[in-house]
N, C-alpha and C. Protein backbone atom coordinates (compact mmCIF):
# COMPACT_ATOMS: atom_id res chain seq x y z
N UNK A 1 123.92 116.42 102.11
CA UNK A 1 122.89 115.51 102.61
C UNK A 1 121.58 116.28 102.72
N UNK A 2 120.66 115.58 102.00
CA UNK A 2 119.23 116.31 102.10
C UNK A 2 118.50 115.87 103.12
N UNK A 3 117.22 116.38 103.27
CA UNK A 3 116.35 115.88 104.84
C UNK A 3 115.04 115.85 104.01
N UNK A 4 114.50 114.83 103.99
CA UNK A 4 113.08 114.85 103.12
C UNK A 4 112.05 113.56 104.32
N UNK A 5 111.04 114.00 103.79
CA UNK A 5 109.54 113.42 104.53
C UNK A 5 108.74 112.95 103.57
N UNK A 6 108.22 111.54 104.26
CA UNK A 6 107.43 110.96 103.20
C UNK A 6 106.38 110.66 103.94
N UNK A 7 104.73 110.90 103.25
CA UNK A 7 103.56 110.47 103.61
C UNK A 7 103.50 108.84 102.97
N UNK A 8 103.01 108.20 104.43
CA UNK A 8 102.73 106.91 104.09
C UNK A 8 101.74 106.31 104.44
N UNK A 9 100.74 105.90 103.42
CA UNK A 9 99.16 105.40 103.87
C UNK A 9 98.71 103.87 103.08
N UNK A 10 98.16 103.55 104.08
CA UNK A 10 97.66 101.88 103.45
C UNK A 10 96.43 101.59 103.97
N UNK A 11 95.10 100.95 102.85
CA UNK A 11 94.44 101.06 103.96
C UNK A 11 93.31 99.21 103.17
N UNK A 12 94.51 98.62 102.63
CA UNK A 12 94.67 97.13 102.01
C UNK A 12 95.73 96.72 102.79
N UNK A 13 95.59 95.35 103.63
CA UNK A 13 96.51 94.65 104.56
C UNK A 13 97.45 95.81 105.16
N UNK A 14 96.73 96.66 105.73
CA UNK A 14 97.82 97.73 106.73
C UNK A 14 98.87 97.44 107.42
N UNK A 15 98.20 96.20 108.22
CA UNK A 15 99.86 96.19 108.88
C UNK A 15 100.87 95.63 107.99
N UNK A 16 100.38 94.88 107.16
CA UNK A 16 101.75 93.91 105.97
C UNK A 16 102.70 94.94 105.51
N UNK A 17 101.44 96.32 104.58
CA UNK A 17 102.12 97.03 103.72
C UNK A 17 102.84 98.32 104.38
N UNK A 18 102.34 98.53 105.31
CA UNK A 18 103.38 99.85 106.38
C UNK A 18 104.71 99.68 106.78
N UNK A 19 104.60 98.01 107.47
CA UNK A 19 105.64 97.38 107.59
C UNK A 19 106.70 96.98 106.65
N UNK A 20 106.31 96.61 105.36
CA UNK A 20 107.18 96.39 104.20
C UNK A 20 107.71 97.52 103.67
N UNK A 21 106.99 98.86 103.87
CA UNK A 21 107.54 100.13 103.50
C UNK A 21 108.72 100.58 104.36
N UNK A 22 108.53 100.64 105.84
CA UNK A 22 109.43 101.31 106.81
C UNK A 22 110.63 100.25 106.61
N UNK A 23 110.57 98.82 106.46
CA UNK A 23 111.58 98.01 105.94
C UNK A 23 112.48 98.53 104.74
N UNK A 24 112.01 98.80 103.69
CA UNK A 24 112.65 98.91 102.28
C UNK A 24 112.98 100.30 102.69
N UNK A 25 112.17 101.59 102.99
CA UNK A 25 112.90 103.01 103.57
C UNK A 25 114.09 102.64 104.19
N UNK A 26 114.15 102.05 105.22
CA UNK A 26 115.02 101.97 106.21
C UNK A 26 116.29 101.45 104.96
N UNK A 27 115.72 100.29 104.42
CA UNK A 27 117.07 99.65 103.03
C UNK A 27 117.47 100.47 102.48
N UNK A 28 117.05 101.74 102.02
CA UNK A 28 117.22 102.43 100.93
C UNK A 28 117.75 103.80 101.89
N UNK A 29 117.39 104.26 102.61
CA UNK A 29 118.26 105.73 103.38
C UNK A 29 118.43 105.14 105.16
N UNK A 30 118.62 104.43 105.57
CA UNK A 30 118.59 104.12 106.66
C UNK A 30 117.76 104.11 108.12
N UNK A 31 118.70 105.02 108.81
CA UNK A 31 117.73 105.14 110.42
C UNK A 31 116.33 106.05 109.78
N UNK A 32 115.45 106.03 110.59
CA UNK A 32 114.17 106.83 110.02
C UNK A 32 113.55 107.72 111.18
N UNK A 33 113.21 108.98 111.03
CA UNK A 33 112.40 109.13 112.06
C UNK A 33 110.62 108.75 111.51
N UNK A 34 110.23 108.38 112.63
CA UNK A 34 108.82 107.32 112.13
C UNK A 34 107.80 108.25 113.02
N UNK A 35 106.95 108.97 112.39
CA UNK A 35 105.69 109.29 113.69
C UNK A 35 104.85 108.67 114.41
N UNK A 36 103.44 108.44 114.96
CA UNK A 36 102.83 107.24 115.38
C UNK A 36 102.04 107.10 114.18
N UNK A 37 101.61 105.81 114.34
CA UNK A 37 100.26 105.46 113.23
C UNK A 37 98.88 106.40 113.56
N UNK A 38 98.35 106.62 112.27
CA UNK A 38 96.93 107.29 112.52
C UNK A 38 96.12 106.28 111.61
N UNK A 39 94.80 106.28 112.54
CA UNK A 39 93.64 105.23 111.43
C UNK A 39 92.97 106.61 111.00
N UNK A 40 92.71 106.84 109.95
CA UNK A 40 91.88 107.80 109.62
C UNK A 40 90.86 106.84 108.48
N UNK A 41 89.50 107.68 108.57
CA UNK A 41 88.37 107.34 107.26
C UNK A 41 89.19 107.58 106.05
N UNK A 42 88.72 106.92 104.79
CA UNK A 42 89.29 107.19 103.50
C UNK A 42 88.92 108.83 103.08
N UNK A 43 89.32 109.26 102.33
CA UNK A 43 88.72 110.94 101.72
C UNK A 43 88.52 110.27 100.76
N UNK A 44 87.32 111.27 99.71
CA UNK A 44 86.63 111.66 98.42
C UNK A 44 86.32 110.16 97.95
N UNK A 45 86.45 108.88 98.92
CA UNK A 45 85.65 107.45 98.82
C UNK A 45 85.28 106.71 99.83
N UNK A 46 84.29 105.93 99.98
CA UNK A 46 83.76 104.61 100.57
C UNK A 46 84.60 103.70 100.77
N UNK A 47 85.14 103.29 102.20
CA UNK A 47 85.76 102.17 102.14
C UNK A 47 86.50 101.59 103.61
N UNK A 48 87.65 100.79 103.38
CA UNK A 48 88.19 100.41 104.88
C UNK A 48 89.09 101.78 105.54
N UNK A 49 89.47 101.89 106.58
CA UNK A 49 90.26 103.11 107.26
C UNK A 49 91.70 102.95 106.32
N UNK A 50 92.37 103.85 106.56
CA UNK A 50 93.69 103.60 106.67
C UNK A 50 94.56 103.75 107.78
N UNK A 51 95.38 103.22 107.39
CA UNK A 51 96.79 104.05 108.37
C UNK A 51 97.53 105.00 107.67
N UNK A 52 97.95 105.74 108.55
CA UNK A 52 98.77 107.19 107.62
C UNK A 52 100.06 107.04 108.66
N UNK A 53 101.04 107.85 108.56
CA UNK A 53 101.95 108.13 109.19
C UNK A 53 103.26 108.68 108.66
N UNK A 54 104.17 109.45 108.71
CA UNK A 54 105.08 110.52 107.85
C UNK A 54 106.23 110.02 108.72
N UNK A 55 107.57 109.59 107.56
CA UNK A 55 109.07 109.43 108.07
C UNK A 55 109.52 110.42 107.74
N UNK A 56 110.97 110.54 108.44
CA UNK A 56 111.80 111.69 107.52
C UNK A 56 112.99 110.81 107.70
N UNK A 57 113.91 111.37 106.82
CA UNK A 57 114.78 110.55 106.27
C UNK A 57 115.87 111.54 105.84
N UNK A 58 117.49 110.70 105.73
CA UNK A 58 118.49 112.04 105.06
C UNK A 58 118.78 110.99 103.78
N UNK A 59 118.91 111.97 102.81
CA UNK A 59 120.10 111.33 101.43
C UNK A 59 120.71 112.10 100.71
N UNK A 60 121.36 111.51 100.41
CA UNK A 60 122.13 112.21 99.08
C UNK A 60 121.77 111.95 97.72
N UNK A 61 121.10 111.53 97.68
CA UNK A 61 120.01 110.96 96.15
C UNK A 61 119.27 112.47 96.08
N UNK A 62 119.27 112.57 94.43
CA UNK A 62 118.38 113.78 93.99
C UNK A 62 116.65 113.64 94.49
N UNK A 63 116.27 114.75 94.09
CA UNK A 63 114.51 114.30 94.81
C UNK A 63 113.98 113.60 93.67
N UNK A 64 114.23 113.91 92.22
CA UNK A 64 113.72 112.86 91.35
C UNK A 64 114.20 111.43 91.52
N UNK A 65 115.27 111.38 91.88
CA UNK A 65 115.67 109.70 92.31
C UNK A 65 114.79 109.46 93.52
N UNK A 66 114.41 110.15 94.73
CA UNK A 66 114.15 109.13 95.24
C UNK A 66 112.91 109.37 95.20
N UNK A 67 111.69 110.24 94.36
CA UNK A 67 110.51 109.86 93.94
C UNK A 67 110.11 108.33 92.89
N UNK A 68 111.11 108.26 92.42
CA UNK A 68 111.26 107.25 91.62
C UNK A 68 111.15 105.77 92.10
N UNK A 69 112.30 105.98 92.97
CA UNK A 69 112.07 105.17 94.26
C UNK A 69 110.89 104.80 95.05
N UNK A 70 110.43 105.86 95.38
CA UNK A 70 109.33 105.49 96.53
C UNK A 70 108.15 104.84 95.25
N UNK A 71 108.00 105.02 93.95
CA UNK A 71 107.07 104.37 93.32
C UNK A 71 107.64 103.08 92.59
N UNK A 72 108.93 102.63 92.58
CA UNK A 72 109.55 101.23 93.07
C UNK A 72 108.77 100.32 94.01
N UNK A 73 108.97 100.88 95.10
CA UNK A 73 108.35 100.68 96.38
C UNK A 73 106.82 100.04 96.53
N UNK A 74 106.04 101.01 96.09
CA UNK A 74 105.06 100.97 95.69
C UNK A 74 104.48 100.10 95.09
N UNK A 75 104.84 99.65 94.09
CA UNK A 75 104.52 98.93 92.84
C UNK A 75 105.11 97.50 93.67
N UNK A 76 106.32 97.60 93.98
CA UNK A 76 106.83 95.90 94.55
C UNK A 76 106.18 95.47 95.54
N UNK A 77 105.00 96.52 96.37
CA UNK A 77 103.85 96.36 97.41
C UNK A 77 102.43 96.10 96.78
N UNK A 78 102.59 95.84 95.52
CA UNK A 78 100.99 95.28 95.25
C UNK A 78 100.65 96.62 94.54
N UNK A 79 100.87 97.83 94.07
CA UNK A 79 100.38 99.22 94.01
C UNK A 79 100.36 98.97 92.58
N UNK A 80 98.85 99.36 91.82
CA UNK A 80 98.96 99.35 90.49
C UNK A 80 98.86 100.94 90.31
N UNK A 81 99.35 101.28 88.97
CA UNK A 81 99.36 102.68 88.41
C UNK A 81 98.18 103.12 87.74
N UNK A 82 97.07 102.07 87.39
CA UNK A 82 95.76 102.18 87.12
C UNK A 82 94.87 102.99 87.94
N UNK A 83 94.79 102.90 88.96
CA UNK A 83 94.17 103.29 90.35
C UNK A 83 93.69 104.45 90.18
N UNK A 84 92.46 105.07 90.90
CA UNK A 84 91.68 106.19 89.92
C UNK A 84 92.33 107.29 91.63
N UNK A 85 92.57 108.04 91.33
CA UNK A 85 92.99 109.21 92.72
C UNK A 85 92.70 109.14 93.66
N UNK A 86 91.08 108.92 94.28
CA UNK A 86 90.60 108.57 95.63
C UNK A 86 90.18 107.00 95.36
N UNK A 87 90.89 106.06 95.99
CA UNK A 87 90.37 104.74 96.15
C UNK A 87 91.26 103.77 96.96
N UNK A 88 91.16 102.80 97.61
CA UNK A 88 91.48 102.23 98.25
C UNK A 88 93.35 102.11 98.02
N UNK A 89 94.24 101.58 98.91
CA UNK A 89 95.74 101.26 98.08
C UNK A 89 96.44 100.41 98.96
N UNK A 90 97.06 99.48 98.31
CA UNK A 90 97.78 99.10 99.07
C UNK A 90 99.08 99.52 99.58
N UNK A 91 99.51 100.47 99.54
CA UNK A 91 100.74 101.12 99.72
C UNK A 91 100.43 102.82 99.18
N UNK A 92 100.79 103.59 99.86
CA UNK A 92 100.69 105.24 99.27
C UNK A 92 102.10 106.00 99.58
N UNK A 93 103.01 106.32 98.68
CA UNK A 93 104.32 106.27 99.51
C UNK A 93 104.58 107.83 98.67
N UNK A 94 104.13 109.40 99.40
CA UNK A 94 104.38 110.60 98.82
C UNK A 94 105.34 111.56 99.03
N UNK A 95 106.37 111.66 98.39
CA UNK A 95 107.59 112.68 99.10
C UNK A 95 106.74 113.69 99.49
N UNK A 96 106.49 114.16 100.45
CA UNK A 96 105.50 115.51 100.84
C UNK A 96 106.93 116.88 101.01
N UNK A 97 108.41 116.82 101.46
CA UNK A 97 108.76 117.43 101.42
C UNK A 97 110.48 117.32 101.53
N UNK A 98 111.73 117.89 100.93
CA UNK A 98 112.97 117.92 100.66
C UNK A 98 113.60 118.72 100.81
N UNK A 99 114.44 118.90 101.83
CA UNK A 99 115.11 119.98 102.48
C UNK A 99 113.68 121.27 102.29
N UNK A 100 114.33 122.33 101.98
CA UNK A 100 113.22 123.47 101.22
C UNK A 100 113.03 124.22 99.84
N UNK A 101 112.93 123.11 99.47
CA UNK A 101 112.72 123.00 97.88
C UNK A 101 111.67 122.98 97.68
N UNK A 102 110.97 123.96 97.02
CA UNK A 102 110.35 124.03 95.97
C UNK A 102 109.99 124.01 94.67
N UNK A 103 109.00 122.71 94.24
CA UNK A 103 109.26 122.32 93.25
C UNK A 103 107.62 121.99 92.40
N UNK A 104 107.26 121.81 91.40
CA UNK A 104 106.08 121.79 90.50
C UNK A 104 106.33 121.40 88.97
N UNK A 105 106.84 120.09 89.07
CA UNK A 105 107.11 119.31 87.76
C UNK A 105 106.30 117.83 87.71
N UNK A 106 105.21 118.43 87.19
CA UNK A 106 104.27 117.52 87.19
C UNK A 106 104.00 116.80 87.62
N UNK A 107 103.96 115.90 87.83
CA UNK A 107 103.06 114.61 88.85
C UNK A 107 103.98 114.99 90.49
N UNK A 108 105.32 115.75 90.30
CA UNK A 108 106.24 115.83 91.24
C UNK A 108 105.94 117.32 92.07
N UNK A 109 105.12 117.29 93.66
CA UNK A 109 105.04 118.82 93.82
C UNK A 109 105.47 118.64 94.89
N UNK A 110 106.30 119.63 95.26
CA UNK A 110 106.82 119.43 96.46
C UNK A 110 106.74 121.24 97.24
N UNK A 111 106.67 121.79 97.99
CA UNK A 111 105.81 120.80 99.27
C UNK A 111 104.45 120.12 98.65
N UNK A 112 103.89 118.64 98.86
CA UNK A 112 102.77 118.24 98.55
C UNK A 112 101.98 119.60 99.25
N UNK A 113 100.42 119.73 98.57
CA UNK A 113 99.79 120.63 99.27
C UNK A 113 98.67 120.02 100.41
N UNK A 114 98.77 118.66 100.26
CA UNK A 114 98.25 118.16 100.85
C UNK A 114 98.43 117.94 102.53
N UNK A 115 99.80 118.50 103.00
CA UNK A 115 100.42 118.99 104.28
C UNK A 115 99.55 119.78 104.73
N UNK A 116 99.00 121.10 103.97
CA UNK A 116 98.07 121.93 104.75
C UNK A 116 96.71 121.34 104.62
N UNK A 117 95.71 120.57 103.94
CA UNK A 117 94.97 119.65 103.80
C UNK A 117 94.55 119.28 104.35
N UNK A 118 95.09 117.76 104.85
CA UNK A 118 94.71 116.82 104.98
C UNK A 118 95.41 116.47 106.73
N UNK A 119 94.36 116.21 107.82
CA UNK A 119 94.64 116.03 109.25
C UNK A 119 96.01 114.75 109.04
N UNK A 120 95.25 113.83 108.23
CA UNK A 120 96.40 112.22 108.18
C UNK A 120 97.87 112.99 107.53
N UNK A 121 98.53 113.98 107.21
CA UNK A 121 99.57 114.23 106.65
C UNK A 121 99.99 115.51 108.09
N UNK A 122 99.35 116.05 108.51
CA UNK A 122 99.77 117.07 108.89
C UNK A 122 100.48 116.77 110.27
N UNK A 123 99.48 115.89 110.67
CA UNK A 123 99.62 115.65 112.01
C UNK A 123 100.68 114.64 112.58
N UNK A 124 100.63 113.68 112.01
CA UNK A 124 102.25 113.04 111.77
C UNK A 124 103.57 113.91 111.83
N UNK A 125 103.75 114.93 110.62
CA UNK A 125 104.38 115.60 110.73
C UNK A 125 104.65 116.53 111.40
N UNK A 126 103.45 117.52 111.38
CA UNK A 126 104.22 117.85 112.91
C UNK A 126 104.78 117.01 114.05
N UNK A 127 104.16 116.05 114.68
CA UNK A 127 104.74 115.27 115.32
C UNK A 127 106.21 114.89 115.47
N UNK A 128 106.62 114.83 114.47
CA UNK A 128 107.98 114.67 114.02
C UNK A 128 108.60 115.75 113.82
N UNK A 129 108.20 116.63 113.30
CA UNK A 129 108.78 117.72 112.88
C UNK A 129 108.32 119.07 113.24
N UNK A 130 108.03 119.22 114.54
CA UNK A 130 107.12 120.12 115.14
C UNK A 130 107.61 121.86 114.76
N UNK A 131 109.29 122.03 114.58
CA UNK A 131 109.84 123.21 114.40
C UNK A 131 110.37 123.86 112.56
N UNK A 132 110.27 122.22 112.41
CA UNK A 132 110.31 122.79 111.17
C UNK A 132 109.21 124.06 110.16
N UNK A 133 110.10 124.69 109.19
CA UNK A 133 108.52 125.59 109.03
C UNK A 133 108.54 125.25 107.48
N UNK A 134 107.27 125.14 107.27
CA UNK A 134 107.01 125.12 105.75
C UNK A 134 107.55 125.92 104.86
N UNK A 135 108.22 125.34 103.68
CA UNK A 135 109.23 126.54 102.79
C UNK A 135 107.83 127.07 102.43
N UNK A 136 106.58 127.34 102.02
CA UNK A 136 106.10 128.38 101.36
C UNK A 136 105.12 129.15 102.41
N UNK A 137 104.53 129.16 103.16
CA UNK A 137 104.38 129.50 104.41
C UNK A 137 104.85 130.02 105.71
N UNK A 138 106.59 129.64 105.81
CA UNK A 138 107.29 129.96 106.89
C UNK A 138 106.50 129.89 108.02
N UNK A 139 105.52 129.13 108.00
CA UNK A 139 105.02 128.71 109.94
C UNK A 139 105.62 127.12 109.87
N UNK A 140 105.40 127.19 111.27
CA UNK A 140 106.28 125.74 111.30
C UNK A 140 105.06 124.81 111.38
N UNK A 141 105.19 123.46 111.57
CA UNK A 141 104.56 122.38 111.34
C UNK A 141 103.67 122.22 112.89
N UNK A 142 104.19 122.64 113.62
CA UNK A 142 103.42 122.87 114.57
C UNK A 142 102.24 123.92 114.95
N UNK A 143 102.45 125.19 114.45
CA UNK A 143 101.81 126.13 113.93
C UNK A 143 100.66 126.22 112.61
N UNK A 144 100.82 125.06 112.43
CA UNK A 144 100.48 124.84 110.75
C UNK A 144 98.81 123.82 111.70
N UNK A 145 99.27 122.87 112.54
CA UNK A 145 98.58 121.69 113.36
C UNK A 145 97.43 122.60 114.26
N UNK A 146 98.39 123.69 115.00
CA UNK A 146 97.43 123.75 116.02
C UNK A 146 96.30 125.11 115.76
N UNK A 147 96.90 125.65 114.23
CA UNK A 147 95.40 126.31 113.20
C UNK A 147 94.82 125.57 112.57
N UNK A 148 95.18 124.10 112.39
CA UNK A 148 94.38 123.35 111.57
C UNK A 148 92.55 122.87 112.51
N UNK A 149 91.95 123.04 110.99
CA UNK A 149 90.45 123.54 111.74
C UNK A 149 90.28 121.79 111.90
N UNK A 150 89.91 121.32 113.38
CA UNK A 150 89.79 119.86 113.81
C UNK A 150 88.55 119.34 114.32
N UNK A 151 87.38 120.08 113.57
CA UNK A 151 86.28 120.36 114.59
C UNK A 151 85.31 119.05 113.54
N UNK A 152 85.84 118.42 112.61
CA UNK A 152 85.47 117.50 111.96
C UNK A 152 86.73 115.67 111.93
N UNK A 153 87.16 116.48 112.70
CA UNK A 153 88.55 115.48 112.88
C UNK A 153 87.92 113.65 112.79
N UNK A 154 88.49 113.26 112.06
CA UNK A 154 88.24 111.73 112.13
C UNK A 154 89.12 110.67 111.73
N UNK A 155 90.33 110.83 113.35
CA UNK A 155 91.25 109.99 112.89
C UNK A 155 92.31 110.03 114.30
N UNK A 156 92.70 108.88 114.72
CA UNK A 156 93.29 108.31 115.95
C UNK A 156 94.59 108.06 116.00
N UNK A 157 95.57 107.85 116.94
CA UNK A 157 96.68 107.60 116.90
C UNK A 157 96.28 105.71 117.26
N UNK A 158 97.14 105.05 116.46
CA UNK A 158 96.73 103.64 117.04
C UNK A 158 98.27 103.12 117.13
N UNK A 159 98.01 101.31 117.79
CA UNK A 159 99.02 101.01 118.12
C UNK A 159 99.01 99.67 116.81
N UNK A 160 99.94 99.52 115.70
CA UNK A 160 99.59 98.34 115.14
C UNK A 160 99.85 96.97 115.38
N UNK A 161 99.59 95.96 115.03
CA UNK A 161 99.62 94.45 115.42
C UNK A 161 100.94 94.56 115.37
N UNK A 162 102.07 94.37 114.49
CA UNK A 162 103.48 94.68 114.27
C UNK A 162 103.90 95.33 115.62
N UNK A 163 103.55 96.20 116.01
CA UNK A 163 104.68 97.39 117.05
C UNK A 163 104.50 96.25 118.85
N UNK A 164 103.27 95.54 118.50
CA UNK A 164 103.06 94.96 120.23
C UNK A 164 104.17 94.70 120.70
């Protein structure tokens, strides 16, 4: 049984498409651990906030199966494959990480690098996963959060219409 984490961001009908995701996750590997929602500004575009927030999950499915999957997912949420890198989405569904595997097969990178990055990925996860430590780094996710430079930070824990 593997232990993998997925970044999940929407920032087109947020509450519809977060909700339809943690639904079909939950269908597809079961119980979930879920972090809180974050609204963060869009990066590298103009536009509405999103929500971000990171599950982790166990399976026994290879990591190419369930990348495959999560862009199933995706796509049955309105997600076209056209979409230029930074722009609005209705669904963003990224294995960011799988047991401690390391991996770099094209469109497929795992750890995403976007964990050390980006506040909307990091911070979730630690949250959830505060002891875990990054396979290429060996600091843990908590360690990883509380060097992360926040002095531009722009992004909240919220409560969504769904959770009231």
């Amino acid at each position: 049984m593997s232990r993998g984490y997925i970044s999940i961001g929407s920032n087109i009908d947020r509450d519809k498409n977060i909700l339809a995701s943690l639904k079909a996750l939950e269908h597809h590997f079961g119980k979930l651990t879920i972090s809180s929602i974050y609204e963060s500004e869009p990066v590298g575009f103009t536009g509405d906030a999103f929500y971000n927030l990171v599950v982790g999950f166990n399976s026994e499915s290879g990591v190419k199966e369930v990348a495959k999957m999560l862009r199933q997912i995706e796509l049955d949420n309105g997600r076209t494959r056209d979409c230029q890198k930074f722009s609005a989405r209705t669904l963003d569904l990224d294995l960011i990480l799988y047991d401690d595997l390391i991996l770099n097969d094209g469109r497929l990178q795992i750890p995403r690098d976007e964990i050390e990055r980006y506040a909307f990925v990091l911070e979730p996860l630690a949250e959830i996963a505060p002891a875990l430590k990054h396979p290429i780094s060996h600091l843990s996710y908590a360690e990883l959060w509380e060097k992360f430079d926040k002095t531009i930070l722009k992004q909240k824990r919220v409560k969504p219409v769904w959770a009231s």
